[in-house]
Every structure is written in C-alpha cells, then in structure tokens.
C-alpha atoms as a PDB file:
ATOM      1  CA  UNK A   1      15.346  10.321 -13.328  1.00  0.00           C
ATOM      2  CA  UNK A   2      13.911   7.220 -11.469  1.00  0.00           C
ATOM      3  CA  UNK A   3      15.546   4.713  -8.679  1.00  0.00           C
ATOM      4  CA  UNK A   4      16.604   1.283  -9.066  1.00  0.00           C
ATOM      5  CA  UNK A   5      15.648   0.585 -12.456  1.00  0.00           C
ATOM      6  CA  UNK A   6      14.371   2.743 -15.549  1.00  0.00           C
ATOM      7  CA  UNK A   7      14.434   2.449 -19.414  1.00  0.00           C
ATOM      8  CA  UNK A   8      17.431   0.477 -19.555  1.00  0.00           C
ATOM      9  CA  UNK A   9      16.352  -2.236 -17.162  1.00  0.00           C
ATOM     10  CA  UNK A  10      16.948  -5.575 -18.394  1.00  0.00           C
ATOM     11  CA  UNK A  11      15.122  -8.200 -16.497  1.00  0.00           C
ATOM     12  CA  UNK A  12      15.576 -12.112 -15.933  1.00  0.00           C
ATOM     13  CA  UNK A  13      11.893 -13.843 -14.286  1.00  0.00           C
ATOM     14  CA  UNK A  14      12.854 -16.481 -12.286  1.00  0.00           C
ATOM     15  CA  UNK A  15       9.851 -19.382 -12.275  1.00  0.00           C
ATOM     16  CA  UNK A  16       8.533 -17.366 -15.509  1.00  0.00           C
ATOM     17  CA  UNK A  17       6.224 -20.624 -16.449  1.00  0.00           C
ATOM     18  CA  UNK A  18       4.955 -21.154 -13.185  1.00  0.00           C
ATOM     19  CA  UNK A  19       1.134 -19.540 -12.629  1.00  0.00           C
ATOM     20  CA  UNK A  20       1.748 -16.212 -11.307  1.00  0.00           C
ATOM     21  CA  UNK A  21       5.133 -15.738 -13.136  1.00  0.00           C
ATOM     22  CA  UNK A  22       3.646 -16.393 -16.107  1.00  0.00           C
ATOM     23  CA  UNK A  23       0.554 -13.813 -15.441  1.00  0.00           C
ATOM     24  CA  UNK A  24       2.525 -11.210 -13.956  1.00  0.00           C
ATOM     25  CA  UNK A  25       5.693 -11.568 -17.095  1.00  0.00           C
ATOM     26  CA  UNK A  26       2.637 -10.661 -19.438  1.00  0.00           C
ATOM     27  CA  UNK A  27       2.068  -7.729 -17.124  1.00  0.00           C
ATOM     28  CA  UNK A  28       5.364  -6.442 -17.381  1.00  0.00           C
ATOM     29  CA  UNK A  29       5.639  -7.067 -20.996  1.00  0.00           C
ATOM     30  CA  UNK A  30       2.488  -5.340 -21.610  1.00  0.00           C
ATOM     31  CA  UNK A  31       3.783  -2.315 -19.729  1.00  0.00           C
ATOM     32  CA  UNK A  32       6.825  -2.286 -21.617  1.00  0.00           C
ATOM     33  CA  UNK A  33       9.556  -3.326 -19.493  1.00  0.00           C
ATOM     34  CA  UNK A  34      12.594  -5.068 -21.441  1.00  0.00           C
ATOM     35  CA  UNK A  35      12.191  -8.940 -19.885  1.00  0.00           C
ATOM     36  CA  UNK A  36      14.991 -10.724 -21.698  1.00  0.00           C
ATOM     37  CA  UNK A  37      15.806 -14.112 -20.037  1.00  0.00           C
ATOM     38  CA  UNK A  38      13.299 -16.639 -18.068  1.00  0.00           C
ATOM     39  CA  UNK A  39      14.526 -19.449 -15.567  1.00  0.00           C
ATOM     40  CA  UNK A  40      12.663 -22.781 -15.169  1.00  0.00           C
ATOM     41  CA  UNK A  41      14.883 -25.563 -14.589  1.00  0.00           C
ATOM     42  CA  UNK A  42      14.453 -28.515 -16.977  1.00  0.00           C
ATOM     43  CA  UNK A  43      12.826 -26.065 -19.468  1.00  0.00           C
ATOM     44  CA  UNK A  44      15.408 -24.510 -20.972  1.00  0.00           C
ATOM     45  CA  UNK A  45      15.811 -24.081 -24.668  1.00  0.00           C
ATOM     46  CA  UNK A  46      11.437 -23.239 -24.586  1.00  0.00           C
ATOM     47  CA  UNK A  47      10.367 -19.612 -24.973  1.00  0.00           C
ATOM     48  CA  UNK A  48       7.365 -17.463 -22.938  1.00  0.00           C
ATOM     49  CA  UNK A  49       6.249 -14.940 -25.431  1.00  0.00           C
ATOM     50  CA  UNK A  50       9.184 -14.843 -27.298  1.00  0.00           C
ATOM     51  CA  UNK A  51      11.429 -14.220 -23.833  1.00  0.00           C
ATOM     52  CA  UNK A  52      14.050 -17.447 -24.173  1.00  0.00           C
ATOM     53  CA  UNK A  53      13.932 -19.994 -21.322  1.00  0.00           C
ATOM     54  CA  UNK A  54      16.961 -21.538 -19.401  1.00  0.00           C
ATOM     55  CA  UNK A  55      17.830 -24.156 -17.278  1.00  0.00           C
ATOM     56  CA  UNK A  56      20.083 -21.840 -15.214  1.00  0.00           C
ATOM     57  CA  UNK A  57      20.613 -18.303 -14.392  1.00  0.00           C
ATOM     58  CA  UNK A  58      24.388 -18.263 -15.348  1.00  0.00           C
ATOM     59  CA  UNK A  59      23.721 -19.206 -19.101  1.00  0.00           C
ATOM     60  CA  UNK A  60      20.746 -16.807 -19.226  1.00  0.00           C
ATOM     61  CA  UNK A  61      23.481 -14.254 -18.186  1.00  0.00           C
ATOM     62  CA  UNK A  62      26.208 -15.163 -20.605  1.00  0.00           C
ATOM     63  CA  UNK A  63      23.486 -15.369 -23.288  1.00  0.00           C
ATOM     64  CA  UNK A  64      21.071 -11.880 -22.416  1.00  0.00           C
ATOM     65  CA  UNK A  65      23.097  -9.963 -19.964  1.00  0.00           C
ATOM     66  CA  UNK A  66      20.347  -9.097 -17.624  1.00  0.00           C
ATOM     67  CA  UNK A  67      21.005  -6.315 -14.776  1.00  0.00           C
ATOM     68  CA  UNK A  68      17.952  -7.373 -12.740  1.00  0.00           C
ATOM     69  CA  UNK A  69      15.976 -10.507 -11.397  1.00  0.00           C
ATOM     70  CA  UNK A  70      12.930 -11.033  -9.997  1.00  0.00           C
ATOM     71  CA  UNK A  71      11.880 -14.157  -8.253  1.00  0.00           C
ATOM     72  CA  UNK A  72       8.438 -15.871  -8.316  1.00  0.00           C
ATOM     73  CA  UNK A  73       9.184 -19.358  -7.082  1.00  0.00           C
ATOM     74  CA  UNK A  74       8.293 -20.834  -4.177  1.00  0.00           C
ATOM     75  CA  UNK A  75       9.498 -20.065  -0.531  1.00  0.00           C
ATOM     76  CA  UNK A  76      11.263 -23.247  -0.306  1.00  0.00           C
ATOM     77  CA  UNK A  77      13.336 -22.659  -3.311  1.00  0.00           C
ATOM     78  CA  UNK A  78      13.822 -19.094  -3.023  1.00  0.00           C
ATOM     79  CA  UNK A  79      17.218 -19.245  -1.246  1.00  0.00           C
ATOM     80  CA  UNK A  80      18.866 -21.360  -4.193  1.00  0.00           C
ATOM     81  CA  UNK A  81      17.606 -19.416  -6.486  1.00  0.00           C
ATOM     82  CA  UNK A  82      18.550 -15.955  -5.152  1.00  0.00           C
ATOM     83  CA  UNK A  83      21.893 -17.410  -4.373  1.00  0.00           C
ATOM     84  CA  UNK A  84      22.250 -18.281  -8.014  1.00  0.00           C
ATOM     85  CA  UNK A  85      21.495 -15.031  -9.108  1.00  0.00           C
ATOM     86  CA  UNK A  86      23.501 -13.597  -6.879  1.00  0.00           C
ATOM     87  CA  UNK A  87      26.818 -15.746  -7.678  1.00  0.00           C
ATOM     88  CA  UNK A  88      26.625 -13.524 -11.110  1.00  0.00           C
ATOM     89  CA  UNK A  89      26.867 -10.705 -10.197  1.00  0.00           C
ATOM     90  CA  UNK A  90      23.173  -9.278 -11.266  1.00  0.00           C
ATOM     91  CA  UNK A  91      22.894  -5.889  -9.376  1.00  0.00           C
ATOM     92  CA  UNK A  92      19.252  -5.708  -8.212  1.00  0.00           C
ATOM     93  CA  UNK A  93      17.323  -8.708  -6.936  1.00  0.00           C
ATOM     94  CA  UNK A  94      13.067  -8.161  -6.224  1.00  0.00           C
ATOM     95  CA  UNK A  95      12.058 -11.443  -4.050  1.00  0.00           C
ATOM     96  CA  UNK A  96       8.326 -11.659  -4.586  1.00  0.00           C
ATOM     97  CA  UNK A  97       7.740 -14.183  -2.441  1.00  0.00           C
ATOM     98  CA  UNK A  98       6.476 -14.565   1.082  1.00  0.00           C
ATOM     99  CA  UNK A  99       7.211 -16.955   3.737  1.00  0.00           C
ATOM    100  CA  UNK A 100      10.789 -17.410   3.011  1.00  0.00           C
ATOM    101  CA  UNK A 101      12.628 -18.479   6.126  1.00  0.00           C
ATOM    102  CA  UNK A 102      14.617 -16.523   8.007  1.00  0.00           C
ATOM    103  CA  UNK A 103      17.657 -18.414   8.337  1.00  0.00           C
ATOM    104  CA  UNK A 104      17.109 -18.408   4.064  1.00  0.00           C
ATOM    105  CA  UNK A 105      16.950 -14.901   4.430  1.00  0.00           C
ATOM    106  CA  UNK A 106      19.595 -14.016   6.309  1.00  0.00           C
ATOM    107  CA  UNK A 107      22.240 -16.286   4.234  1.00  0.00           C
ATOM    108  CA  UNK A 108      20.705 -14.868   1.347  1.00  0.00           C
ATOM    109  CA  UNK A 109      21.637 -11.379   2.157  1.00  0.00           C
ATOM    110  CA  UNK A 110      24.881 -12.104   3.610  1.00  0.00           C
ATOM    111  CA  UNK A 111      26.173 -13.170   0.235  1.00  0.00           C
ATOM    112  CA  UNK A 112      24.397 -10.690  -1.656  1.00  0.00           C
ATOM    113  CA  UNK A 113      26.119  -7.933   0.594  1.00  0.00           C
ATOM    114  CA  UNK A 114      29.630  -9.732  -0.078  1.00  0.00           C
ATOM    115  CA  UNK A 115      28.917  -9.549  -3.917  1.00  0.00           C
ATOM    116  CA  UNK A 116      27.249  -6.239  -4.372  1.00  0.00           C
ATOM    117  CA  UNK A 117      23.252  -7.251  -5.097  1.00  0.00           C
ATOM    118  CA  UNK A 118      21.566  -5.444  -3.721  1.00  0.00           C
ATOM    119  CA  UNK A 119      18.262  -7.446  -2.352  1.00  0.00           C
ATOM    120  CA  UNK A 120      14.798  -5.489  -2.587  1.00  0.00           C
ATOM    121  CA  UNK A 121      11.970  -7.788  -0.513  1.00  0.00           C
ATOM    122  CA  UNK A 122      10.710 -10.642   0.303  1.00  0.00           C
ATOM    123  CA  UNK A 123       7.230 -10.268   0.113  1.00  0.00           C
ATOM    124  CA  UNK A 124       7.560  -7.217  -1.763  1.00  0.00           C
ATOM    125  CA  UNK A 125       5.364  -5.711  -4.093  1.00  0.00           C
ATOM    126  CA  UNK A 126       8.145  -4.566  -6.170  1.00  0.00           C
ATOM    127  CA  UNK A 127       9.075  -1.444  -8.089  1.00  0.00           C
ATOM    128  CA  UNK A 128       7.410   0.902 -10.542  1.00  0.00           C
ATOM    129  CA  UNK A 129       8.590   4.085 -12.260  1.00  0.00           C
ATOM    130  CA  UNK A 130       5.717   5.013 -13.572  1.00  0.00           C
ATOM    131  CA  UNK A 131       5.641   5.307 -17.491  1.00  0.00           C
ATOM    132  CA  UNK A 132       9.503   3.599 -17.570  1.00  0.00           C
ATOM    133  CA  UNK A 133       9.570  -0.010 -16.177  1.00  0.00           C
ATOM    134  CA  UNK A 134       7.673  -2.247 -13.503  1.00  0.00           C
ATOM    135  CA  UNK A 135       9.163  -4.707 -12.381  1.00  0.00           C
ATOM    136  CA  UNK A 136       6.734  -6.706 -10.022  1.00  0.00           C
ATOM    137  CA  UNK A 137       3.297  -6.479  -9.306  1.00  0.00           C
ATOM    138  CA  UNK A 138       2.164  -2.748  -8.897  1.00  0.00           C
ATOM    139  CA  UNK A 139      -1.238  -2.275 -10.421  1.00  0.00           C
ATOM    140  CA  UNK A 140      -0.257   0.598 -13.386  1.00  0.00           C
ATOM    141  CA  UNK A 141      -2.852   2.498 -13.358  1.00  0.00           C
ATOM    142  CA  UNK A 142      -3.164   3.882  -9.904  1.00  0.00           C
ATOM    143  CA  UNK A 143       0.836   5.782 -10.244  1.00  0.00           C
ATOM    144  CA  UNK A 144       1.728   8.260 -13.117  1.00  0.00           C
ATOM    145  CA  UNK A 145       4.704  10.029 -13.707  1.00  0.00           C
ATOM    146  CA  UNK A 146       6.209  12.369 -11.613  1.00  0.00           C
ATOM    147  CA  UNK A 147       8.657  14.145  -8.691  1.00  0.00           C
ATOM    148  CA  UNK A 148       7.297  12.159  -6.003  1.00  0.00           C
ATOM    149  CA  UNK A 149       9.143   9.262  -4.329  1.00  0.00           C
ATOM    150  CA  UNK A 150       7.164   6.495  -2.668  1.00  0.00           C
ATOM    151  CA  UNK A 151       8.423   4.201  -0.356  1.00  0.00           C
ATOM    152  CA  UNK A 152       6.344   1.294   1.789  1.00  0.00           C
ATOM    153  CA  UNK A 153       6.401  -1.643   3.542  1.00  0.00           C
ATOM    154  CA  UNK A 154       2.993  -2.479   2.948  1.00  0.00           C
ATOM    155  CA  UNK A 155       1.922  -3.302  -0.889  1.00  0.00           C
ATOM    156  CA  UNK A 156      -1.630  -2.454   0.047  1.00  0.00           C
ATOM    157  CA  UNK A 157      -0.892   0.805   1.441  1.00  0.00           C
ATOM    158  CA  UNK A 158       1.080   2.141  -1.578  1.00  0.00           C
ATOM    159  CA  UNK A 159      -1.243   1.367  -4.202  1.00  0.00           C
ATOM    160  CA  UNK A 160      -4.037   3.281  -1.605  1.00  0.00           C
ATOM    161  CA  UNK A 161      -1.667   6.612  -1.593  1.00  0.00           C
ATOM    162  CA  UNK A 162      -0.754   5.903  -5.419  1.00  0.00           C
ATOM    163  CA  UNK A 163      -4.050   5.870  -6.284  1.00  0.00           C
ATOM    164  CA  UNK A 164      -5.123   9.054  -4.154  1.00  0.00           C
ATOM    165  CA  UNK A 165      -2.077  11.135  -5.428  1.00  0.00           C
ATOM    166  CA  UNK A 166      -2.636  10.101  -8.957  1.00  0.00           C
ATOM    167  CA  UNK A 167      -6.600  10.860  -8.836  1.00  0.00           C
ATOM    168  CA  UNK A 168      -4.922  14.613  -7.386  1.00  0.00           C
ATOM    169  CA  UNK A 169      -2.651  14.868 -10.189  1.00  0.00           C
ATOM    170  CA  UNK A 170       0.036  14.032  -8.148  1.00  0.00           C
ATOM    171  CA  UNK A 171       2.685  11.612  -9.922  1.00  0.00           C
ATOM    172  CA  UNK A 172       5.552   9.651  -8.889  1.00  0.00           C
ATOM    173  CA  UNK A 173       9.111   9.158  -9.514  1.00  0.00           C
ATOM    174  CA  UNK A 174       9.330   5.716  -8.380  1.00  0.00           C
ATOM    175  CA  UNK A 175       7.433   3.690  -5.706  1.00  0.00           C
ATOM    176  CA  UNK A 176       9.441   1.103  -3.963  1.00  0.00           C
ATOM    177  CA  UNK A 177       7.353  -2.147  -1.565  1.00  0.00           C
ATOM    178  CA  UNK A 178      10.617  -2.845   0.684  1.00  0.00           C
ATOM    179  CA  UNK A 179       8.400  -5.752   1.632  1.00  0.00           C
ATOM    180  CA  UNK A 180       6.536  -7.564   4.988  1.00  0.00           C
ATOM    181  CA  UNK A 181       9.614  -8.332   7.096  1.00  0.00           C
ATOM    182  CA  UNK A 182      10.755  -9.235   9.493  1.00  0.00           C
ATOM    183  CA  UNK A 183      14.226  -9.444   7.609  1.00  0.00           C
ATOM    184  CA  UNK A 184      14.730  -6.483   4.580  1.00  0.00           C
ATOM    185  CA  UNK A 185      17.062  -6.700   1.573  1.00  0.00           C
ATOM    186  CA  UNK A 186      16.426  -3.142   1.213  1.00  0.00           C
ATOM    187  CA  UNK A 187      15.622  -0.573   4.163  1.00  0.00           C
ATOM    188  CA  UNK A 188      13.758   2.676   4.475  1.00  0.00           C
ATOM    189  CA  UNK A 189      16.260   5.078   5.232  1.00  0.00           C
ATOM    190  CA  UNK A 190      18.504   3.678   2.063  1.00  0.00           C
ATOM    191  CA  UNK A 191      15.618   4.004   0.466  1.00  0.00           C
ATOM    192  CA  UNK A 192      15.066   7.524   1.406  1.00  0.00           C
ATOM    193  CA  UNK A 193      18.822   8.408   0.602  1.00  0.00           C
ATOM    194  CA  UNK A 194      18.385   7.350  -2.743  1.00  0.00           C
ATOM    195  CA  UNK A 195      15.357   9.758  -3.439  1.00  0.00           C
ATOM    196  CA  UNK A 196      17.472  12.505  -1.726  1.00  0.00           C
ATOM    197  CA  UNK A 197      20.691  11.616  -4.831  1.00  0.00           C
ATOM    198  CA  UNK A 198      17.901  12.218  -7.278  1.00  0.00           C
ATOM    199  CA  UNK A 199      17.223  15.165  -8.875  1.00  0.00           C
ATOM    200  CA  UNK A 200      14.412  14.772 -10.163  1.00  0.00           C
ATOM    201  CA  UNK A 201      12.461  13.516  -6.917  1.00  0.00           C
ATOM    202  CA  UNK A 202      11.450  16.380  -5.143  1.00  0.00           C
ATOM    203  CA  UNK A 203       9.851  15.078  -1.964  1.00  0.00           C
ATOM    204  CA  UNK A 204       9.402  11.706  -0.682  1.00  0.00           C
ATOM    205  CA  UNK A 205       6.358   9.627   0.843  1.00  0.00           C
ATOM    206  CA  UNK A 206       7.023   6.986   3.419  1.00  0.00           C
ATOM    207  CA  UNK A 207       4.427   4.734   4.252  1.00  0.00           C
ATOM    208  CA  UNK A 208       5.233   2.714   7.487  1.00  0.00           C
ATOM    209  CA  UNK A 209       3.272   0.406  10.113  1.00  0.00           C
ATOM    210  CA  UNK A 210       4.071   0.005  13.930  1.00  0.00           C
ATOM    211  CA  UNK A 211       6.786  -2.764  14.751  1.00  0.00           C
ATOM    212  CA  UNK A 212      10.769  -2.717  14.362  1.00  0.00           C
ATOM    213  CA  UNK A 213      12.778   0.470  14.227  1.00  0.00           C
ATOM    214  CA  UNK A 214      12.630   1.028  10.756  1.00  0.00           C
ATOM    215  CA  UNK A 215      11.304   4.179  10.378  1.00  0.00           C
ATOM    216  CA  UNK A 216      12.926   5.353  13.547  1.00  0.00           C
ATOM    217  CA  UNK A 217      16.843   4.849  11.750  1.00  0.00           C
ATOM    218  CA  UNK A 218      14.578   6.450   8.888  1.00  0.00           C
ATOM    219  CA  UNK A 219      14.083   9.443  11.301  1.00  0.00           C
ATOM    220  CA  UNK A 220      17.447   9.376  12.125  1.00  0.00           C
ATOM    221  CA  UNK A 221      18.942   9.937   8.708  1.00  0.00           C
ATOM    222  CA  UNK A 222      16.030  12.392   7.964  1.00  0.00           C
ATOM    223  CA  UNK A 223      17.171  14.268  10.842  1.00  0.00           C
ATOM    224  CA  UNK A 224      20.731  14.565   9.829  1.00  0.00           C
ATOM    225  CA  UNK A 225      20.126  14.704   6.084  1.00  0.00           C
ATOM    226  CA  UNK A 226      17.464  17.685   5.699  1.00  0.00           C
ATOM    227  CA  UNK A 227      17.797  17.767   1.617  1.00  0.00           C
ATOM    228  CA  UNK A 228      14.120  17.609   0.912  1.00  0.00           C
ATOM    229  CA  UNK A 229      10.507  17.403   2.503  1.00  0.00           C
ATOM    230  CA  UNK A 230       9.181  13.735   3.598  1.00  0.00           C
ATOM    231  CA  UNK A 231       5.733  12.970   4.645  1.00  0.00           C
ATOM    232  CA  UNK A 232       5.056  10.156   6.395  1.00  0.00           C
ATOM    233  CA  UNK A 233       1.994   7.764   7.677  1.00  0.00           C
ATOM    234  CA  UNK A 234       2.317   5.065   9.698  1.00  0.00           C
ATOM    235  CA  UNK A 235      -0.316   2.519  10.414  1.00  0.00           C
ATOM    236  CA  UNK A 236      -1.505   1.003  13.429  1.00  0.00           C
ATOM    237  CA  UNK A 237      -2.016   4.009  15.562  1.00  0.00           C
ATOM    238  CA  UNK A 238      -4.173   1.554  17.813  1.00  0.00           C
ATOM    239  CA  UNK A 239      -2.910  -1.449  18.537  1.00  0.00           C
ATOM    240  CA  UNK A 240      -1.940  -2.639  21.534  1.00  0.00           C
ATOM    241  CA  UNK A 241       2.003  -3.416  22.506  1.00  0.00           C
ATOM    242  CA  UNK A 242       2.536  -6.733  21.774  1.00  0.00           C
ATOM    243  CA  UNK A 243       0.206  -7.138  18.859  1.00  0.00           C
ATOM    244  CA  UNK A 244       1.587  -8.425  15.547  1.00  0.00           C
ATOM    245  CA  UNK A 245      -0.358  -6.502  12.796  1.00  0.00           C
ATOM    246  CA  UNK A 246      -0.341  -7.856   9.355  1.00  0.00           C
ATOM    247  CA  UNK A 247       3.492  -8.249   8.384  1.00  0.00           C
ATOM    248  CA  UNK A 248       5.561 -10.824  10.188  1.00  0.00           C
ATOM    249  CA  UNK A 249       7.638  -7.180  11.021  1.00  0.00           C
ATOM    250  CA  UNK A 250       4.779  -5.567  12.309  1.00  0.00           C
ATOM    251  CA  UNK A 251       5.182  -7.247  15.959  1.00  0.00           C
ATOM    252  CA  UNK A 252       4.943  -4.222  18.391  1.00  0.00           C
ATOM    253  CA  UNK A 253       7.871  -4.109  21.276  1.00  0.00           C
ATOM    254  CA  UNK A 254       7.947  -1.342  23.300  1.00  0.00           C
ATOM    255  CA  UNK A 255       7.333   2.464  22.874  1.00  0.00           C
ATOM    256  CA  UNK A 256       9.699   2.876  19.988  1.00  0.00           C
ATOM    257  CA  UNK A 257       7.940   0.290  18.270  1.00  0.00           C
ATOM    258  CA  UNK A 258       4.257   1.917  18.304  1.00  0.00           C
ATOM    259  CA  UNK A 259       2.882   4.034  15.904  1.00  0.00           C
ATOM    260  CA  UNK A 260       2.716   6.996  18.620  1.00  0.00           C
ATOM    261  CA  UNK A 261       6.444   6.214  18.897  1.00  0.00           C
ATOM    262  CA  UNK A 262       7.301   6.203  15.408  1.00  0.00           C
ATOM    263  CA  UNK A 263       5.469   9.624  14.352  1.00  0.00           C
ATOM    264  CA  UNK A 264       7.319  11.492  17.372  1.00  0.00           C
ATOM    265  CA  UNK A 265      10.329  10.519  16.135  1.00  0.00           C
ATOM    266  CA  UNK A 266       9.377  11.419  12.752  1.00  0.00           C
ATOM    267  CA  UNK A 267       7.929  14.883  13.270  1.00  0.00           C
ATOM    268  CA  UNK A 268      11.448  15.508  15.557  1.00  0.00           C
ATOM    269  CA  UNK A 269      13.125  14.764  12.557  1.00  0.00           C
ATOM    270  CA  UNK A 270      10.804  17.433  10.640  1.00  0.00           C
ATOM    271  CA  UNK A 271       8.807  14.991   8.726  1.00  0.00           C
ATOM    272  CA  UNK A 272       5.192  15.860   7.633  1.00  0.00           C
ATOM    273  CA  UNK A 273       2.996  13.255   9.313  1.00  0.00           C
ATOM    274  CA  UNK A 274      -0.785  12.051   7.767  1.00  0.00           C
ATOM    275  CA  UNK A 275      -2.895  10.321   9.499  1.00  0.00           C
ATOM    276  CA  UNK A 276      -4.622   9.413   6.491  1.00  0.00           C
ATOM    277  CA  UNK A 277      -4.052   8.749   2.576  1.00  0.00           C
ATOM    278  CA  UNK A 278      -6.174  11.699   1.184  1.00  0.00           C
ATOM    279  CA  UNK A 279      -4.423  13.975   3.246  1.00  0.00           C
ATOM    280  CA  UNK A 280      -1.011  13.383   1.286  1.00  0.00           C
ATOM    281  CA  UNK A 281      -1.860  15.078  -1.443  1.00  0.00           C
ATOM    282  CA  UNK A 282      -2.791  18.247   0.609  1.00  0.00           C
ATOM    283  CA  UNK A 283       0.516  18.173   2.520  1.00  0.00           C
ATOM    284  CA  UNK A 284       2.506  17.952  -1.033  1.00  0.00           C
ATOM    285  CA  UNK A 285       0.742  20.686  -2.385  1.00  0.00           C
ATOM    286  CA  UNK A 286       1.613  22.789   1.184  1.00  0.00           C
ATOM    287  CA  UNK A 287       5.108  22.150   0.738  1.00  0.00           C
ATOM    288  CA  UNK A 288       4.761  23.121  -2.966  1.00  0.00           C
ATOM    289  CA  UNK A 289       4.469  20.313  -5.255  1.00  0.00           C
ATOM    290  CA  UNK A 290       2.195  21.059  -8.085  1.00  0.00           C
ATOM    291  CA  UNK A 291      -0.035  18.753 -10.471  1.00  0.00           C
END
C-alpha cells in the first residue's frame, strides 16, 4: 500500500498553463498519474494535453471529481486558491509554492482543518509512491518501489537519501516533502503515524534540519508508539544558536532546537540516527530490510 495518494489518485493542477505548471503536468502525465481537471481563470473551456481547463475549481469538481489538488500559482494568489479548493471538499491539497505569507497560511489551514483537507506544504516538494502516482516535483528516477517510508522537510535532502537507497536496492513506499516552514499543513509525527497504519511500510526514514520542535513531538510519538524501526538524520549539526539555515523553519532557538538537541531526543525515543545519507542504507539492512 502507499500514503496519501496511489493508483486511484485523481488530480486537479491549479495554474496548469502557467510555466512550471505546465512543465511539471507533463511530468506527471508522463509518469502516469491520472491529472483530470486544470484551473486557469479566464481559460476555461481550453485543454493542456487533453486535461480540460476551467475557470474555477468548483465546476472542475462537478465536471471530473478530483480527490486531490496541487497548486503552482503564485504566492500572492495561493491563499484564494487553496481556499477555493478547499470550500469543495477535495481531501488532499500539495502547495508547491514558496513564500506564501504567514497570515495566508495560517487562514488557509484553519479552514482546511474545519473542512477536512488535509494541507501537505508550502514549499513542498510533494509526494511520490514510487511506480503508482507523483504528484509534484520528485525527480522519478532516484525512488523505486518498496517498504520504506520517507519523510522530509527538505526537498534536496530526500532526493539525496532516495537516490542512495535506490542505488542500494533499497525502495520506497512513499516519500513525503512536508515542506520549508515555518507554518506546516502536514507534520512529521502525522506523517510518521501514517507509515506506522500501513502495512506494507516496514520502517520509516525521517529526514529533519535544526529549528522548531518538529522532530522533537516526532520523538515524542515515536516514543510512545514503538510499532516499527525509524532512522533519522538531521541536518545542521553545526550551526550556531540563532542561525537560520536554509528553510524559513530552520531558525535555531535554544537547545531543543539544535541538531545535538534533536538527535538526543530521537535516539531516547529509540530512533536509529545517521549522520550521513550513505549510511541509511546500512542501518535498514541492520534492522533487516532487504533489497
């Protein structure tokens, strides 16, 4: 089985005309997940490789019944649109986009919580299970299938460990960007619960970075919820408190929010810790997971 979206996944692209929602539709298309319905307001009633275009999101609905979304417009416009999507009652929601503001953000999740979507991003790479459905901008060929979950913040990071556990032989369930911060739709530890309900994931990766206290409520529900083995590597190991690294969430604030901090809690919680990517696939293998 897979997370968040698989073979049945039927996905609306808002800003599909627009230069990289255009590039990355073909992407998807070419990888063959199911894109049904594109948004571009004031284009509606045009096609994008056969996909039908609408003006709005709740006549693409009526008309395709999609049960995903995924945004490419700009940061100013993001909050409409995932607010429109939102309002009809699509299920799962990947924001692409970086830069949104927080005050967006926050609104933006408030109603998606009241309504049930649930919000993966911003600034998220998106999902991928490998060999099922992609929907974002994962490059395909460094995952394969299977019984590995993969969860990051950083888009970067996960292709890096993708690639290294495909080159091993290693494959994954599904990989999940959760995005730059510093406001999630979607959080670690949920994330982590969600590999623990699936049977066929047998171990999760979590790739974090120092900042927040993510992956120390991650810890927490590790700690309490010991269903299967999670390795870990969080970034950052040297930077100073006070340093924002990379992701507008990766602003260090005391001990908890180092790296140092962050693998203690971690290994409390009996979580396998790497310090680098090739060493993943040598603590899956330890803990039994086979090529």
């Amino acid at each position: 089985m897979t997370i968040l979206i698989d073979q049945n996944t039927r996905v609306l692209v808002q800003g599909i005309t627009g230069s990289v929602g255009a590039f990355q539709a073909r992407i998807m298309l070419e990888y063959g997940t199911h894109l049904v319905a594109g948004v571009t307001p004031g284009k509606g009633g045009s096609s994008f490789e056969g996909i039908p275009i609408f003006n709005d999101v709740e006549k693409a609905v009526t008309e395709t019944a999609p049960n995903a979304a995924i945004c490419f417009v700009p940061a100013k416009f993001v909050r409409d649109a995932a607010l429109e999507v939102i309002q009809t009652g699509i299920p799962l929601m990947v924001l692409t986009t970086e830069g949104v503001p927080e005050k967006d953000m926050l609104e933006v999740l408030a109603y998606a919580r009241s309504k049930g979507t649930r919000i993966v991003g911003p600034d998220t790479p998106g999902i991928i299970s490998p060999g099922i459905c992609k929907l974002g901008v994962h490059p395909a060929m460094m995952f394969q299938r299977g019984t590995v979950g993969l969860v990051s913040k950083s888009g970067a990071l996960s292709y890096e460990v993708g690639r290294v556990m495909t080159e091993a032989g290693i494959g994954q369930t599904t990989v999940v960007g959760i995005g730059g911060g510093p406001i999630w739709g979607s959080r670690q530890a949920e994330i982590v619960r969600m590999f623990f309900a699936d049977p066929e994931t047998q171990a999760v990766v979590m790739l974090g970075e120092v900042g927040g206290r993510m992956e120390l409520e991650a810890a927490e529900y590790i700690k309490t919820h010991p269903e299967k083995p999670v390795i870990a590597m969080i970034v950052g190991r040297s930077a100073p408190e006070g340093a924002q690294m990379g992701h507008a969430g990766a602003i260090i604030e005391g001990h908890e929010g180092t790296a140092q901090g962050k693998i203690d809690a971690l290994k409390a919680a009996g979580v396998l810790v790497a310090t680098k990517p090739r060493e993943i696939p040598e603590l899956l293998r330890e803990i039994g997971i086979k090529a």
